[in-house]
N, C-alpha and C. Protein backbone atom coordinates (compact mmCIF):
# COMPACT_ATOMS: atom_id res chain seq x y z
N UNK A 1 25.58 153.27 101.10
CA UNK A 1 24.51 152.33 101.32
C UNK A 1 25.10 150.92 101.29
N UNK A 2 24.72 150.22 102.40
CA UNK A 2 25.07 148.94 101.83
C UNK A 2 23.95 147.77 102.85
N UNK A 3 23.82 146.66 102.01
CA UNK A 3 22.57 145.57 101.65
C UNK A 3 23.37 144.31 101.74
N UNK A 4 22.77 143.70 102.94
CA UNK A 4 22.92 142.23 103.41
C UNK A 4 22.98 141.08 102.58
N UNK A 5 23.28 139.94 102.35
CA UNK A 5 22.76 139.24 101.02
C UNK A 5 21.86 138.27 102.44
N UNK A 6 20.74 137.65 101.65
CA UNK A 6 20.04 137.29 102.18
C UNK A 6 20.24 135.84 103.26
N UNK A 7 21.47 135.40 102.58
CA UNK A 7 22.04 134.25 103.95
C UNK A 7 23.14 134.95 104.60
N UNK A 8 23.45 136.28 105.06
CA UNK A 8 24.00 136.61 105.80
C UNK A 8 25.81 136.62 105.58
N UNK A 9 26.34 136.02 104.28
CA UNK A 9 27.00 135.50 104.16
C UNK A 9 27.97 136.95 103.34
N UNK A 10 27.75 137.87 102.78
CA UNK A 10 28.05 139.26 102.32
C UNK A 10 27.85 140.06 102.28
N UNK A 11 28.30 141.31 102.06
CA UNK A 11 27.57 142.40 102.21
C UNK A 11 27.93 143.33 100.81
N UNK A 12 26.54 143.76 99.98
CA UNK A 12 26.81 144.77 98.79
C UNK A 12 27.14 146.18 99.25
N UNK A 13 28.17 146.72 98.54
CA UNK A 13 28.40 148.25 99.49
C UNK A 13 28.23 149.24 97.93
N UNK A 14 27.57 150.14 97.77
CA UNK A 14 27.32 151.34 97.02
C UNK A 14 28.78 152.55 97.44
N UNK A 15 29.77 153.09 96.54
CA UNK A 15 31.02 153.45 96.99
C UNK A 15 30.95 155.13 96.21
N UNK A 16 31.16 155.92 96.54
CA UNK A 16 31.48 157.20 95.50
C UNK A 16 30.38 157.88 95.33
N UNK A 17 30.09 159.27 94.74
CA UNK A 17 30.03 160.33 94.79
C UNK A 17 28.67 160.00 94.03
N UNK A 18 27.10 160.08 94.14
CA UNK A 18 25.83 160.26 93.23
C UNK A 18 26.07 159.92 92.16
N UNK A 19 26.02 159.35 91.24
CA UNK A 19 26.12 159.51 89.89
C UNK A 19 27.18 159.14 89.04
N UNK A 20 27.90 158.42 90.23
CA UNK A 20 29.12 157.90 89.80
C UNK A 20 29.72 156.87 90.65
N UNK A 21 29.16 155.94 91.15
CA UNK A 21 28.91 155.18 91.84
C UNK A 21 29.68 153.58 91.90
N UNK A 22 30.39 153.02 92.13
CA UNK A 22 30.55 151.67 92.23
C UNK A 22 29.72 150.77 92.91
N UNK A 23 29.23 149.43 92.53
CA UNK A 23 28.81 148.60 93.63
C UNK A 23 30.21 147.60 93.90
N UNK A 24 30.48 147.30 95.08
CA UNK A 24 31.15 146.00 95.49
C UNK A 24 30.32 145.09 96.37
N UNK A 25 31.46 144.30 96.60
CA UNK A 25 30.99 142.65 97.58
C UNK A 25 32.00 142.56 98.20
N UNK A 26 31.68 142.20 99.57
CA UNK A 26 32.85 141.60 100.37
C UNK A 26 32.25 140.89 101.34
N UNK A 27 32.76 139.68 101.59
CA UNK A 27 31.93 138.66 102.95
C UNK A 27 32.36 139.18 103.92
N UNK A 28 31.30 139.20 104.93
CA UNK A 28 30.88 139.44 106.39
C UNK A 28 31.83 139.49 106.95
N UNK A 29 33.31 138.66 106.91
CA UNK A 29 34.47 139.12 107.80
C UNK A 29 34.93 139.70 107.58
N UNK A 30 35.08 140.94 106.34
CA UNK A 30 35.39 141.92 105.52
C UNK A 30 37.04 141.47 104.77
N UNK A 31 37.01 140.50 104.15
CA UNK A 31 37.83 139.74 103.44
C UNK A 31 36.90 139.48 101.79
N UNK A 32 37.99 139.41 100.65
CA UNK A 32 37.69 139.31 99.49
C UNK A 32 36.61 140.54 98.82
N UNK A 33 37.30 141.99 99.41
CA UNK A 33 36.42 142.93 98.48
C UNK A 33 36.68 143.06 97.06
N UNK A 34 35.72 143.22 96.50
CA UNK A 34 35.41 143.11 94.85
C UNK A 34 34.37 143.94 93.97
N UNK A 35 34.93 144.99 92.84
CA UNK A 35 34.13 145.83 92.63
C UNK A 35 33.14 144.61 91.89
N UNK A 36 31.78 144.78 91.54
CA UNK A 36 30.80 143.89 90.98
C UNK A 36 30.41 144.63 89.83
N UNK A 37 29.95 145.68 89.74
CA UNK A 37 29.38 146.56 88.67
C UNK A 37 29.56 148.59 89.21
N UNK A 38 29.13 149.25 88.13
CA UNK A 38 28.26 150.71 88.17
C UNK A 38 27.24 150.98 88.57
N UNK A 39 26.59 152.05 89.59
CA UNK A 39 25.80 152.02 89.79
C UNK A 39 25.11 152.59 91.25
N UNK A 40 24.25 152.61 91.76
CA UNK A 40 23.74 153.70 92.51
C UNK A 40 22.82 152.53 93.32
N UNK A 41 22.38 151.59 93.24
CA UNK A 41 21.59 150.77 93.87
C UNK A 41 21.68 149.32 94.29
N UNK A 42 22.53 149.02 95.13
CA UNK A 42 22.53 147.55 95.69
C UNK A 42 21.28 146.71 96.38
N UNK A 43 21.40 145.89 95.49
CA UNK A 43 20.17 144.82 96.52
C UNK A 43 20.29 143.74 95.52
N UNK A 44 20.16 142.34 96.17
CA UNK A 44 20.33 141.24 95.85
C UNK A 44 18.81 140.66 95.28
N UNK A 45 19.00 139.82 94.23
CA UNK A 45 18.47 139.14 93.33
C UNK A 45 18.33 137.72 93.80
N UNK A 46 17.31 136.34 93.39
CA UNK A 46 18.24 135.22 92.87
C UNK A 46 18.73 134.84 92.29
């Protein structure tokens, strides 16, 4: 799964197997990937 950030500027990607899950970040030109947290559900906040 992965979720737009709302200025277009990154993208959250959900990585691995149900239940065991990474979230990362990496901007739109797919440069500077970065795990962010655990977890099963990406979507951006303010």
């Amino acid at each position: 799964m992965a979720v737009w950030s709302p200025d277009g500027s990154q993208i959250a990607i959900a990585m691995g197997e149900p239940g065991a899950r990474t979230l990362w970040v990496v901007n739109a030109d797919g440069s500077d990937l970065r795990q962010v947290a655990d977890g099963d559900q990406p979507a951006w906040r303010p």
